[in-house]
Protein backbone atom coordinates (compact mmCIF):
# COMPACT_ATOMS: atom_id res chain seq x y z
CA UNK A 1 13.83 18.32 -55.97
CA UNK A 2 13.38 17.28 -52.38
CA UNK A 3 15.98 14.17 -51.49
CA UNK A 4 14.39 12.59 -48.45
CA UNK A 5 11.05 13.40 -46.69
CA UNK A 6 10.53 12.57 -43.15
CA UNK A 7 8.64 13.32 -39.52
CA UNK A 8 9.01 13.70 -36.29
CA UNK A 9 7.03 13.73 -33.36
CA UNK A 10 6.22 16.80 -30.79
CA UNK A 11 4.01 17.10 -28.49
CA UNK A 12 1.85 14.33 -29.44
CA UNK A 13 1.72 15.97 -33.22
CA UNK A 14 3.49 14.03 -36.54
CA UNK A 15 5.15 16.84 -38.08
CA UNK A 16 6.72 16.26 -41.92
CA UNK A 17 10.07 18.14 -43.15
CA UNK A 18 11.67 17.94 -46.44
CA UNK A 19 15.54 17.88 -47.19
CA UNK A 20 18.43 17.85 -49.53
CA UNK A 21 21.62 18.13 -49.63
CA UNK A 22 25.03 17.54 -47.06
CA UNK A 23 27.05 19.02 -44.87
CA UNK A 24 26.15 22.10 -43.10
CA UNK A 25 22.65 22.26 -41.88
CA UNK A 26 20.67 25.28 -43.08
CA UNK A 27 17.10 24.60 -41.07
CA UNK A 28 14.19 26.83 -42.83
CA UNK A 29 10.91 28.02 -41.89
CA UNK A 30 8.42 29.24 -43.90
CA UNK A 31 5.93 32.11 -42.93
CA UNK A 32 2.58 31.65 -41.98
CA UNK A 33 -0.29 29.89 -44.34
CA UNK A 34 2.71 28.71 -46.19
CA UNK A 35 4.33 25.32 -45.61
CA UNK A 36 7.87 23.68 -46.39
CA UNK A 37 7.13 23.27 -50.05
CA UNK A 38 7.56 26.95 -50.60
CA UNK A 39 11.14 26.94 -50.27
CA UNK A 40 11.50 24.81 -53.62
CA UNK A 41 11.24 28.51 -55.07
CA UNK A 42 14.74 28.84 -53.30
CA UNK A 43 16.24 25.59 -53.76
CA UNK A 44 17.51 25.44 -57.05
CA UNK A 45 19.24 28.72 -56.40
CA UNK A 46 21.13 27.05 -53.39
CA UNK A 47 22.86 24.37 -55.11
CA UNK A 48 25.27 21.93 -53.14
CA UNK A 49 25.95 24.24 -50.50
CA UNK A 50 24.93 22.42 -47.34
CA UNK A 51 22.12 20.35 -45.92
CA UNK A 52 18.52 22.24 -46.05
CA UNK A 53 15.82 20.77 -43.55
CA UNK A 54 11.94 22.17 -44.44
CA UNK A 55 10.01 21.93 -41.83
CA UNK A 56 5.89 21.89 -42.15
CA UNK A 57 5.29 23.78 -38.72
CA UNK A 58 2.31 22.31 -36.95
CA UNK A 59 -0.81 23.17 -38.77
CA UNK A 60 0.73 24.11 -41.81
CA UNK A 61 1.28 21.28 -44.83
CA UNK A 62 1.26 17.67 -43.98
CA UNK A 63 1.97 18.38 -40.44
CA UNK A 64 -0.66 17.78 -37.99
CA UNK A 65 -3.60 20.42 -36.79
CA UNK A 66 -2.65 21.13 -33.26
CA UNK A 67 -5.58 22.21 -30.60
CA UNK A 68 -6.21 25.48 -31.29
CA UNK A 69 -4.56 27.06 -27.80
CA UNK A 70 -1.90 25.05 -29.05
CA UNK A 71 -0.43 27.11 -31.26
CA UNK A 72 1.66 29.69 -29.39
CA UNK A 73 5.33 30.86 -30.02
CA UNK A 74 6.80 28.16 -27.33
CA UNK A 75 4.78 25.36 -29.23
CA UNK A 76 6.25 26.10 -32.49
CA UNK A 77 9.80 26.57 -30.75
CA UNK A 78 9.27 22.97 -28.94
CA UNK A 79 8.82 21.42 -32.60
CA UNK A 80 11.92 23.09 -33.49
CA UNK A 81 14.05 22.03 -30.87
CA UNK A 82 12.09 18.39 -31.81
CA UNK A 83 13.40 18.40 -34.91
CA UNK A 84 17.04 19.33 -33.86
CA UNK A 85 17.22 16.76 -31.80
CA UNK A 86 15.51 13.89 -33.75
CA UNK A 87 18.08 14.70 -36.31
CA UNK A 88 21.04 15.31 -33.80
CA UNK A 89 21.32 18.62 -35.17
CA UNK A 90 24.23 20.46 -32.43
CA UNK A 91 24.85 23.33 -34.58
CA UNK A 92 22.83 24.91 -37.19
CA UNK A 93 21.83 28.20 -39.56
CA UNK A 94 18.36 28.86 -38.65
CA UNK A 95 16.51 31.00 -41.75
CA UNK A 96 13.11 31.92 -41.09
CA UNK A 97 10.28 33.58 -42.91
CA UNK A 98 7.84 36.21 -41.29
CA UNK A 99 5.98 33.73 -38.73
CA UNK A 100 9.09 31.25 -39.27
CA UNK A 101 11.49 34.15 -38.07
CA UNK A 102 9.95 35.07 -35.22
CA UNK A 103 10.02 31.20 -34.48
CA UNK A 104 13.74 31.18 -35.26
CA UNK A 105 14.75 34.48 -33.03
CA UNK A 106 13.31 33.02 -30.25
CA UNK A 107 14.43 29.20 -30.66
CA UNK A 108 18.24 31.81 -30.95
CA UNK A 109 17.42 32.98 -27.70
CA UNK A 110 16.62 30.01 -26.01
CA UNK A 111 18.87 27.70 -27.33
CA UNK A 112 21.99 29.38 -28.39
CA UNK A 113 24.43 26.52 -28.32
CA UNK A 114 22.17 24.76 -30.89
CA UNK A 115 22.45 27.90 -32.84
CA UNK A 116 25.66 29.13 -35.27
CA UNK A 117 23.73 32.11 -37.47
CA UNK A 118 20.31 33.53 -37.72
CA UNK A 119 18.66 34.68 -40.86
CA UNK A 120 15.01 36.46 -40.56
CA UNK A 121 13.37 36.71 -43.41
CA UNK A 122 10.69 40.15 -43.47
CA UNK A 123 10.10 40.40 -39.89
CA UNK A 124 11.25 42.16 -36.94
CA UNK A 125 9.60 43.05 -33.12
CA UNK A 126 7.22 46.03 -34.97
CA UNK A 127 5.27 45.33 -37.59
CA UNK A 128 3.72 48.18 -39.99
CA UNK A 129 0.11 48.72 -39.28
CA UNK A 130 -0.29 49.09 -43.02
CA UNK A 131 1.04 45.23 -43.86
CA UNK A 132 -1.18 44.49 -40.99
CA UNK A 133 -4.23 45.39 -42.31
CA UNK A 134 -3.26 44.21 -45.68
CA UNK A 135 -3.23 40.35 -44.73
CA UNK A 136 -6.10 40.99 -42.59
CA UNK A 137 -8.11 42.45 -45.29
CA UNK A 138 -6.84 39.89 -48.10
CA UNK A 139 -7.80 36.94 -45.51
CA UNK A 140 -11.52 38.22 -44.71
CA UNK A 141 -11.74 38.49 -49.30
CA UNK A 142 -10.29 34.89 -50.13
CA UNK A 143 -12.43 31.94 -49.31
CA UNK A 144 -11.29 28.74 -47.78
CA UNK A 145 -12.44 27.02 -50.48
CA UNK A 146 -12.10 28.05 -54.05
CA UNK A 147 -11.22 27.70 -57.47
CA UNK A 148 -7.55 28.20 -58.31
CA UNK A 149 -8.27 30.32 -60.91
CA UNK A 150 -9.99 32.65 -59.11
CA UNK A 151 -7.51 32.62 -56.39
CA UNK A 152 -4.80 32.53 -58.42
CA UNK A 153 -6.66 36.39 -59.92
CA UNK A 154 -6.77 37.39 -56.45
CA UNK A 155 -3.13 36.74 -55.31
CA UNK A 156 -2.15 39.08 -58.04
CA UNK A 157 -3.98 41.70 -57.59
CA UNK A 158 -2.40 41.81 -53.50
CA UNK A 159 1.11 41.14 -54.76
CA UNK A 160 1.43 42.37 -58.62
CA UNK A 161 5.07 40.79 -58.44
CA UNK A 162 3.02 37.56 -59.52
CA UNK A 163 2.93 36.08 -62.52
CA UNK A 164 0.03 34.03 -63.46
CA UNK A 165 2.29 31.07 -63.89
CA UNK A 166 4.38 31.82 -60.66
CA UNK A 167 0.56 32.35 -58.87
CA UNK A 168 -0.45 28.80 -59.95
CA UNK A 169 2.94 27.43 -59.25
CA UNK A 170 2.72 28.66 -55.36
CA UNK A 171 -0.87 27.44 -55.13
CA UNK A 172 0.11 23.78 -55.88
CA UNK A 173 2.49 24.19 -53.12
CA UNK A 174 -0.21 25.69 -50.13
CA UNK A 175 -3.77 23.79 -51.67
CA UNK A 176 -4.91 20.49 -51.59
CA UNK A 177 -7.71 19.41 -54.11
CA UNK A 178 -11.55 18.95 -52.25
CA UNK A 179 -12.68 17.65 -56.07
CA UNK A 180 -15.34 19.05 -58.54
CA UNK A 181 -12.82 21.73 -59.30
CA UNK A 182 -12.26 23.57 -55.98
CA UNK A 183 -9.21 23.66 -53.69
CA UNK A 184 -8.30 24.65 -49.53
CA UNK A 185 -5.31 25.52 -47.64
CA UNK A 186 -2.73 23.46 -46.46
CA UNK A 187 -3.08 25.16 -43.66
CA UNK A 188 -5.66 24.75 -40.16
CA UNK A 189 -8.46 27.21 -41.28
CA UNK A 190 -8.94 27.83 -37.94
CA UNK A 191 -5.88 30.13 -37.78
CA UNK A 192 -7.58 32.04 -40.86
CA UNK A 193 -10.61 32.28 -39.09
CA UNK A 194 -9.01 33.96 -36.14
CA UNK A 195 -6.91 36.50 -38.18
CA UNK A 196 -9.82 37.41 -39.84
CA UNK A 197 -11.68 38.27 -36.51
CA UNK A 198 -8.86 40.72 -35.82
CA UNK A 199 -6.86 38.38 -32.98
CA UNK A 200 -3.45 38.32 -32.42
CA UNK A 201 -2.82 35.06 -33.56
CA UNK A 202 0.94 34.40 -33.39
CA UNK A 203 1.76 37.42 -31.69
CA UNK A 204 2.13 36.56 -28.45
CA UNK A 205 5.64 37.68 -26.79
CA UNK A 206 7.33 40.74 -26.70
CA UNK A 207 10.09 39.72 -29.25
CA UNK A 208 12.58 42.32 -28.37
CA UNK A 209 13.20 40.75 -25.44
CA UNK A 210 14.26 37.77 -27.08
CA UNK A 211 15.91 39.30 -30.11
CA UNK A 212 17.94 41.09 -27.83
CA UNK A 213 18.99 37.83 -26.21
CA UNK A 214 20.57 36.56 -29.66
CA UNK A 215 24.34 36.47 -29.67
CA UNK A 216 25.06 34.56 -32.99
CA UNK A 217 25.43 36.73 -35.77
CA UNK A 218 22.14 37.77 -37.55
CA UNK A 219 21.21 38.16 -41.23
CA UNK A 220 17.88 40.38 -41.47
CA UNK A 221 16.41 40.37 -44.95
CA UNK A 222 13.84 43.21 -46.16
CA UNK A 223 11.72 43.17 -49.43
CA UNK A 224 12.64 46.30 -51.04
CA UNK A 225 9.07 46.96 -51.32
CA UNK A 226 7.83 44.87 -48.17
CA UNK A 227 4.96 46.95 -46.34
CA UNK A 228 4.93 44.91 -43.24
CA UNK A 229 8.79 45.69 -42.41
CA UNK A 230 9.08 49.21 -42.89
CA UNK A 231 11.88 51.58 -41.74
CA UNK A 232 10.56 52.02 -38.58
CA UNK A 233 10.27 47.80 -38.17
CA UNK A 234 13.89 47.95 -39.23
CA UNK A 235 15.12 50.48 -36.71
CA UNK A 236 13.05 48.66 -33.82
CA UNK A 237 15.32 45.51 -34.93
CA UNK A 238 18.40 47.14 -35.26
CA UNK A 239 18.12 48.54 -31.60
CA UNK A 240 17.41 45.08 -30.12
CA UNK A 241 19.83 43.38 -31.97
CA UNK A 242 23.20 45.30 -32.94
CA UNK A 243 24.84 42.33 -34.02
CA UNK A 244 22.72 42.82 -37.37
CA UNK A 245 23.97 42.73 -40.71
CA UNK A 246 20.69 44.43 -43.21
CA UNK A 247 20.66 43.07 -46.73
CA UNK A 248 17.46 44.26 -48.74
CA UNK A 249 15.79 42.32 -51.79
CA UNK A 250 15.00 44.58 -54.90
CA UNK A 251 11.79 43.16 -56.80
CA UNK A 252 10.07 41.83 -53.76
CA UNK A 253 7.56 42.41 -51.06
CA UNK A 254 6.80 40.38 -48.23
CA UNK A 255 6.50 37.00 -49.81
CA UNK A 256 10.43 37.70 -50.09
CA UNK A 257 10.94 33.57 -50.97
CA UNK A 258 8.59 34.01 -54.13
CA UNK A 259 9.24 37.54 -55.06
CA UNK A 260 12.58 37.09 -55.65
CA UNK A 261 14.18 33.36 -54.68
CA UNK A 262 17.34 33.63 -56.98
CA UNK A 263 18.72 36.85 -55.39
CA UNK A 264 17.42 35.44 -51.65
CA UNK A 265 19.89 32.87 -52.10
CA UNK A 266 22.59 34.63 -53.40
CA UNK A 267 22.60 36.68 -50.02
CA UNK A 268 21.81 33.84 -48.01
CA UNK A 269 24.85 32.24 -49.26
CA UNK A 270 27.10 34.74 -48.57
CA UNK A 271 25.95 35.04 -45.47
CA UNK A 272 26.05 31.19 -44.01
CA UNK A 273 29.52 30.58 -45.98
């Protein structure tokens, strides 16, 4: 699916991306716990429409484990701007996914001539309390390791959009075997661990204030059904950012990439051009 697989280097990390495709390059990040992989839901749905970078942001996928104070908004924005310029990247659609949008808005902010459109993916400056405890909740039930059966059960009964064979298909993205049957993240269980202790990992700027910095044009994208980005979230964005064009996703939640992939694209395309 994937054409070429590389990695860069940032801040003394080896970070891995995935890409296919010429022409125009469409960079995308996926949302935490997830990893570039994910966006092979999307992929086929995109066709020969530009170049699409994945990135695996530090911690997540192949990428490297960072230390763990090493993991704030600026770090993941410094392997972005990495990337870019490894690549010689000038000018470039930035999509992002819940963690991987907040990563994009502010990379938007602070880079803008690097920057031609912004699409955020589920995610906005106020996040429902509701969603909130929902991840929090699902993290503190699911083990780090596991069978994928079991966890395959479990990620169906949070998001009932799942099919058993879409469930399994997503776990051999986000897993890596341990043998004797069981399976872990692809992801530093550390940051789990953290979220489950009720911290505000990844939360750590006001993101109005960079949202509201953002002059390209912006694409927001809400699952229909999505109880992390609620009305309210979607006003809060709308104020910062006026320059917004609102598309929502029937069929999908928060997990906007799996829920729905073929209609994602179909508005993504119309919206990079």
């Amino acid at each position: 699916m994937w054409e070429r697989e590389g990695f860069i280097q940032s801040q003394g990390l080896r970070l891995r991306y995935l890409e296919k495709g010429q022409g125009k390059a469409v960079v995308l990040l996926h949302g935490f716990g997830d990893c570039a992989r994910v966006w092979e839901f999307v992929l086929p749905y995109l066709g020969d429409r530009g170049r699409f970078i994945a990135l695996d942001q530090r911690g997540h996928g192949l990428s490297d484990r960072a230390d763990l104070q090493s993991y704030s908004t600026f770090d993941f924005v410094q392997d972005l701007h990495a990337l870019l310029e490894t690549l010689g990247l000038d000018e470039v659609c930035l999509v992002g996914h819940s963690m991987g949008g907040r990563n994009a808005i502010v990379y938007a902010a602070l880079h803008p001539q690097r920057v031609k459109k912004l699409v955020v993916i589920d995610y906005g400056p106020e996040l429902s309390a509701k969603g909130r405890r929902r991840i929090v909740r699902a993290l503190r039930e699911r083990g780090d390791v596991f069978r994928l059966e079991d966890m395959a059960k479990a990620l169906i009964e949070e998001n009932p959009r799942l099919t058993l064979q879409k469930a399994f298909l997503y776990l051999e993205k986000v897993t890596r075997p341990l043998g004797d049957g069981l399976h872990s993240w692809l992801c530093d269980n550390r940051l789990f661990e953290q979220m489950r202790k009720g911290k505000r990992v990844l939360r750590d700027i006001d993101l109005k204030e960079f949202l509201s910095r953002v002059k390209v044009p912006i694409l927001l994208i809400r699952g229909k059904e999505s109880d992390l980005l609620d009305e309210e979230g979607v006003d809060a964005f709308l104020k910062s950012a006026p320059n917004t064009e609102l598309r929502e996703i029937h069929g999908a939640g928060h997990a906007v990439p799996v829920d729905n992939p073929e209609e994602l694209a179909r508005v993504l395309l119309e919206f990079i051009g």
